[in-house]
Protein backbone atom coordinates (compact mmCIF):
# COMPACT_ATOMS: atom_id res chain seq x y z
CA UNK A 1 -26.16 193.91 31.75
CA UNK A 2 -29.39 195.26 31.40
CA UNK A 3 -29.75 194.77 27.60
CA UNK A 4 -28.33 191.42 28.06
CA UNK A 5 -30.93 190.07 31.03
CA UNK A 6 -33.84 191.34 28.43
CA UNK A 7 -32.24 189.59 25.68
CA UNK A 8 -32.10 186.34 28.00
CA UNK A 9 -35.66 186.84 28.97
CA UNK A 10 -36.84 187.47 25.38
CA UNK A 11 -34.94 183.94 24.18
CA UNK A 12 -36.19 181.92 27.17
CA UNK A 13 -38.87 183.28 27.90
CA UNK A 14 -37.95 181.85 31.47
CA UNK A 15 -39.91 183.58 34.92
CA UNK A 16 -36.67 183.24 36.53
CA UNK A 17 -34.81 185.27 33.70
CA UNK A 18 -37.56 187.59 33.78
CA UNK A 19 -37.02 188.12 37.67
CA UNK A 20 -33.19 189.24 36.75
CA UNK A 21 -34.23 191.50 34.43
CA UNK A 22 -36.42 193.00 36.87
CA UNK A 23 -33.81 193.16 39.40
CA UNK A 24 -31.60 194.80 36.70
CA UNK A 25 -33.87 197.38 35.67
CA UNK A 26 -34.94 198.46 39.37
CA UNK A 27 -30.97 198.73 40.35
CA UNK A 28 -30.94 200.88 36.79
CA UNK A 29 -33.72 202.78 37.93
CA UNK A 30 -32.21 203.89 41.55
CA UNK A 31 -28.49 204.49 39.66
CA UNK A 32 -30.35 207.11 37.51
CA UNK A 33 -32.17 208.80 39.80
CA UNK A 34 -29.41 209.36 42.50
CA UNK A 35 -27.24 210.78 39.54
CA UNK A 36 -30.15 212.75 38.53
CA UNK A 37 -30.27 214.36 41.81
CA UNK A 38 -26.52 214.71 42.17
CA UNK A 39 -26.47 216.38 39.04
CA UNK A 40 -29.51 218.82 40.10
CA UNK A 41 -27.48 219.37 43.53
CA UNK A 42 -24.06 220.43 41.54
CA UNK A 43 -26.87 223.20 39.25
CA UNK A 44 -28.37 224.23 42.53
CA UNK A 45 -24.50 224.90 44.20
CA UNK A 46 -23.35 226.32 41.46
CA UNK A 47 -26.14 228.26 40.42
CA UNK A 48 -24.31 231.96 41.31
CA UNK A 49 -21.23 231.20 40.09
CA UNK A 50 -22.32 229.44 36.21
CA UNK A 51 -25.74 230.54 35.42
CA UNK A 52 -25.39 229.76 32.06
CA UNK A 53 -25.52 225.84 33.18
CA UNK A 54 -28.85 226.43 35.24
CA UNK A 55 -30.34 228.24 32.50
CA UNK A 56 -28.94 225.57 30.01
CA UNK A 57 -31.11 222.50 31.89
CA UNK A 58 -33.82 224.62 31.94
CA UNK A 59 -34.04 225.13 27.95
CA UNK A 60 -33.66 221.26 27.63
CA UNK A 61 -36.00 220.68 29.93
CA UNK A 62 -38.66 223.17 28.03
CA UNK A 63 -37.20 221.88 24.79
CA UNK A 64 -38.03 217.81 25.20
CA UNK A 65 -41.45 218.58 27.24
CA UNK A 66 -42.84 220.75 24.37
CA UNK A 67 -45.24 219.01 21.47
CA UNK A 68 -45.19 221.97 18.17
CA UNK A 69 -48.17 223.16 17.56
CA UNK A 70 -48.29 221.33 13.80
CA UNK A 71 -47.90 216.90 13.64
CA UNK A 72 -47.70 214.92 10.89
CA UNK A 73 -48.95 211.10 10.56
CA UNK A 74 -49.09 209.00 7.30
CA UNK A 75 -49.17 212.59 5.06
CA UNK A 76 -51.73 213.80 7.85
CA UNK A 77 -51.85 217.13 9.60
CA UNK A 78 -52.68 218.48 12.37
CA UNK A 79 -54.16 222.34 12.63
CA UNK A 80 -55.44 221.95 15.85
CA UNK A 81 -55.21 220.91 19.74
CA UNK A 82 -58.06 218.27 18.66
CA UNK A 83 -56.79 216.90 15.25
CA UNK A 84 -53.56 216.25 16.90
CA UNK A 85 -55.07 214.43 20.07
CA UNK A 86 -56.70 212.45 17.22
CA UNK A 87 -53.12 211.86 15.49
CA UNK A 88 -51.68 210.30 18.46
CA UNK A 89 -54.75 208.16 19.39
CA UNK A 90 -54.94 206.73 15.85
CA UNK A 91 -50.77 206.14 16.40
CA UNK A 92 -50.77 204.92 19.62
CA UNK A 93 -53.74 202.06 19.36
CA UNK A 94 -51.87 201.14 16.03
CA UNK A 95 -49.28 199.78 17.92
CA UNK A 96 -51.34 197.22 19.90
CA UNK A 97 -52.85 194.35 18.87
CA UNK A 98 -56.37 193.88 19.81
CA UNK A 99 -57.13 190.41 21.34
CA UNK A 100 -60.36 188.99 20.26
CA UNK A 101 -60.15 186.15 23.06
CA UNK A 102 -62.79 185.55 24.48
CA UNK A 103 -62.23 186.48 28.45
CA UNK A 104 -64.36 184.06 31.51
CA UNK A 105 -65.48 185.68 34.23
CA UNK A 106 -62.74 184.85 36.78
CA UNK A 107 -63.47 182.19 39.55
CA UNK A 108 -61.97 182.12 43.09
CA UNK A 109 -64.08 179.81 44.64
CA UNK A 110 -61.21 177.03 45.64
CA UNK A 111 -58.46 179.66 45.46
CA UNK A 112 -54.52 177.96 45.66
CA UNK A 113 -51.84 179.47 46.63
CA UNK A 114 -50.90 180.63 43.09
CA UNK A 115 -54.06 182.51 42.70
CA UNK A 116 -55.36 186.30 43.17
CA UNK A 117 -58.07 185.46 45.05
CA UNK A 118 -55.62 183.59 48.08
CA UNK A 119 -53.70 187.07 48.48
CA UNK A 120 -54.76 188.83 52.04
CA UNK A 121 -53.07 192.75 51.70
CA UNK A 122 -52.16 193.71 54.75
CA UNK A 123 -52.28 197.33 56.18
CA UNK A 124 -48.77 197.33 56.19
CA UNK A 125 -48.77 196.26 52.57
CA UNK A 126 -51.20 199.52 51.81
CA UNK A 127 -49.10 201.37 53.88
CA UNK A 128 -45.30 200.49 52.01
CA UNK A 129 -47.15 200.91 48.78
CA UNK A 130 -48.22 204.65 49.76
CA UNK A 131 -44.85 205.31 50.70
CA UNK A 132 -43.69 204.42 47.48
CA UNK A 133 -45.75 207.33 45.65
CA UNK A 134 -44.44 210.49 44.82
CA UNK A 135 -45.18 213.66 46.69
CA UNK A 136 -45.09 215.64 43.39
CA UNK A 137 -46.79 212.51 41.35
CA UNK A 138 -49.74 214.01 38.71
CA UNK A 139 -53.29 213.08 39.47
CA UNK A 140 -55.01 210.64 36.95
CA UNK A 141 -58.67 209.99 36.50
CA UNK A 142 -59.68 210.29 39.56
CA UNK A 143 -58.36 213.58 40.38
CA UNK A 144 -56.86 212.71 43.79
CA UNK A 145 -53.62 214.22 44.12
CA UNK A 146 -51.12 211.48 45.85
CA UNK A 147 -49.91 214.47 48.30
CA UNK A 148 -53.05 213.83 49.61
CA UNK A 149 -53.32 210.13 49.77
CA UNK A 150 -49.61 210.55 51.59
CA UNK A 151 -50.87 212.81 54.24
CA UNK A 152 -53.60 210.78 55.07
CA UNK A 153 -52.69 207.61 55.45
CA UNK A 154 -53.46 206.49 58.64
CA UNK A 155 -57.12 207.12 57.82
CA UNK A 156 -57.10 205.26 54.30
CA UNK A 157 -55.52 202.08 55.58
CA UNK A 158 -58.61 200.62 56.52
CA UNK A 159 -61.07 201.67 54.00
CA UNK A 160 -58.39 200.86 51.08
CA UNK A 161 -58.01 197.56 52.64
CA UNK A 162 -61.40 196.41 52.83
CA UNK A 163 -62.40 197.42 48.92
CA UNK A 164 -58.93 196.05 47.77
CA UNK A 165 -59.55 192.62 49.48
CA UNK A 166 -63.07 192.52 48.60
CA UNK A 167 -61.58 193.55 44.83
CA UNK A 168 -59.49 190.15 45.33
CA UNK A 169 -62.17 187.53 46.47
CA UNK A 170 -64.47 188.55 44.26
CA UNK A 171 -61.86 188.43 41.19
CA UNK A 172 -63.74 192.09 40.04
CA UNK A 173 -61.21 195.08 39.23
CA UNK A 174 -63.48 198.12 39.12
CA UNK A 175 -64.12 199.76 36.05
CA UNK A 176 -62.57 203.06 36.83
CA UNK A 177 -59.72 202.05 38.03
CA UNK A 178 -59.03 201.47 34.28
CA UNK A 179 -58.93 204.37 33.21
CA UNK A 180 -55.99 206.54 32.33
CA UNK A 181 -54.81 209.64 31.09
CA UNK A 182 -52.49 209.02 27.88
CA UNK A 183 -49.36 211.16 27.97
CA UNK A 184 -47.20 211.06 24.65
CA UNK A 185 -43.19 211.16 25.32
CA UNK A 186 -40.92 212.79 22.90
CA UNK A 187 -38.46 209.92 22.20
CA UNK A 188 -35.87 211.10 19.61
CA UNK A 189 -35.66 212.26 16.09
CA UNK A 190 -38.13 215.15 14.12
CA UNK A 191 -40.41 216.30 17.04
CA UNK A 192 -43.63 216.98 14.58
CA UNK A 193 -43.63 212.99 13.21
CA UNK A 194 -45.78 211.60 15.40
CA UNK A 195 -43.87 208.03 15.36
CA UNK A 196 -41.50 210.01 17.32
CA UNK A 197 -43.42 209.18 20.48
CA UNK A 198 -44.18 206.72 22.98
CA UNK A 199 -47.36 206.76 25.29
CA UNK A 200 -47.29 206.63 28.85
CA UNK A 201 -50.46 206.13 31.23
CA UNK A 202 -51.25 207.58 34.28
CA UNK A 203 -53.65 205.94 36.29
CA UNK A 204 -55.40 207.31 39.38
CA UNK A 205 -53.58 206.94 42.61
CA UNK A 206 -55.55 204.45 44.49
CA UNK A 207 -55.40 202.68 41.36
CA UNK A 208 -51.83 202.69 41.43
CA UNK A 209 -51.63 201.16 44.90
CA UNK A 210 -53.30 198.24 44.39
CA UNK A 211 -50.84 197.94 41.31
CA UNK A 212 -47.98 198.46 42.97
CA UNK A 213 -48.89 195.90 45.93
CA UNK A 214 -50.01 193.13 43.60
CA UNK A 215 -46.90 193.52 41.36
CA UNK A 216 -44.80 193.23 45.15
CA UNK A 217 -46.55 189.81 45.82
CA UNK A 218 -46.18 188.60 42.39
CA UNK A 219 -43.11 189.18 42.33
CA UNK A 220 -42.22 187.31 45.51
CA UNK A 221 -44.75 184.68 44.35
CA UNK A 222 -42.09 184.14 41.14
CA UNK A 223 -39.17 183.92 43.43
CA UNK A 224 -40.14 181.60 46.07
CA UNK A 225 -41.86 179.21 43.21
C-alpha cells in the first residue's frame, strides 16, 4: 500500500494523496518499530539459552554501521579520514539541484489563515513536540543533547515559545538552526562505492522542535482545507 499511495502522489501530484501517503508511511513507521522491539525482546529472553543469535545481531549491527577505511568515487580514492569526507560531500551535493531562484524576503504583514505567520504554538504544542524526541537521540550542531531538553521541559516551554513565535511573525528562521551534521547510510551493494550511500541530517534539537510542530500544523492545515 505504501508503494502504491507514493505512486498515486507522484502521478497526481494531489495534497490529499500526499496526506495518504503520509498516513501510510507513519502506520509503516510504528509497524517497524514495535517488531523491532519485539524482536530485541525475544534476543534479550533468549540471550542464555542461544547466544549465538545475540552475538549474530550484534555483528550485523557492527557490519552495516561501519564505513572501510578506503572509498572509491568516479576512479577516485580515498587514503584518508579527510579525502573521504570530501568523497561523500562531492557525492552527496551531486544529487541536488541547486535552485538559482531568486528568494523575497517573506512578508506577514496581512497574514491569512493559510500562512506561517497566522500560526500561534502553544505551550502544549512545544510540549507534545518534546515528547516526541528520543531519549537516546544524537546531538546536532548545537550540541544539546535531547535527554536534556526532555528533562527540562517545564522550564523551556516558555522561552522556546516566545523565540519560536517571534521566529513566525517575523517570517525569519535563524541561521543556525540550519545547520546540520551530514551522516552517510550504508544502503546496499559494495560498501567502498560511495553511490552506495544515502545522507541523512541531523539537526540540533531545538531545531527539530520547531520542525516537528510546524510539520503537525501543516499537516492539519492540508486536511481540514
Amino acid at each position: 500500500e505504501k508503494r502504491f499511495r507514493h505512486f498515486l502522489w507522484k502521478s497526481t501530484k494531489n495534497d490529499s494523496d500526499y496526506v495518504q501517503f503520509q498516513r501510510v508511511c507513519a502506520m509503516c513507521m510504528r509497524k517497524s518499530r514495535e517488531l523491532h522491539k519485539l524482536y530485541i525482546n525475544r534476543i534479550e529472553v533468549n540471550i542464555k539459552r542461544n547466544v549465538k543469535v545475540c552475538w549474530s545481531y550484534v555483528n550485523k549491527i557492527r557490519s552495516r554501521d561501519c564505513i572501510p577505511s578506503s572509498l572509491r568515487l568516479d576512479g577516485e580514492c580515498s587514503d584518508s579520514l579527510l579525502s573521504s569526507s570530501n568523497l561523500f560531500a562531492n557525492h552527496f551535493s551531486s544529487v541536488y539541484k541547486k535552485d538559482d531562484t531568486v528568494i523575497l524576503p517573506p512578508s506577514y504583514s496581512s497574514p491569512g489563515s493559510g500562512s506561517l505567520g497566522a500560526f500561534y504554538i502553544s505551550k502544549l504544542d512545544i510540549e507534545n513536540a518534546i515528547k516526541k524526541l528520543k531519549p537516546t537521540g544524537s546531538m546536532g550542531p548545537d550540541n544539546i543533547h535531547p535527554l536534556f531538553v526532555i528533562s527540562c521541559c517545564g522550564f523551556l516551554v516558555k522561552p522556546l515559545g516566545a523565540l519560536f513565535n517571534d521566529s513566525l511573525r517575523h517570517g525569519t528562521f535563524p541561521l543556525f538552526w540550519k545547520s546540520a551534521y551530514v551522516t552517510p547510510i550504508f544502503k546496499s551493494g559494495d560498501a567502498s562505492d560511495v553511490r552506495n550511500y544515502r545522507s541523512i541530517s541531523i539537526i540540533g534539537v531545538i531545531a527539530k522542535v520547531f520542525d516537528s510542530i510546524i510539520t503537525d500544523k501543516l499537516y492539519c492545515l492540508a486536511v481540514n482545507k
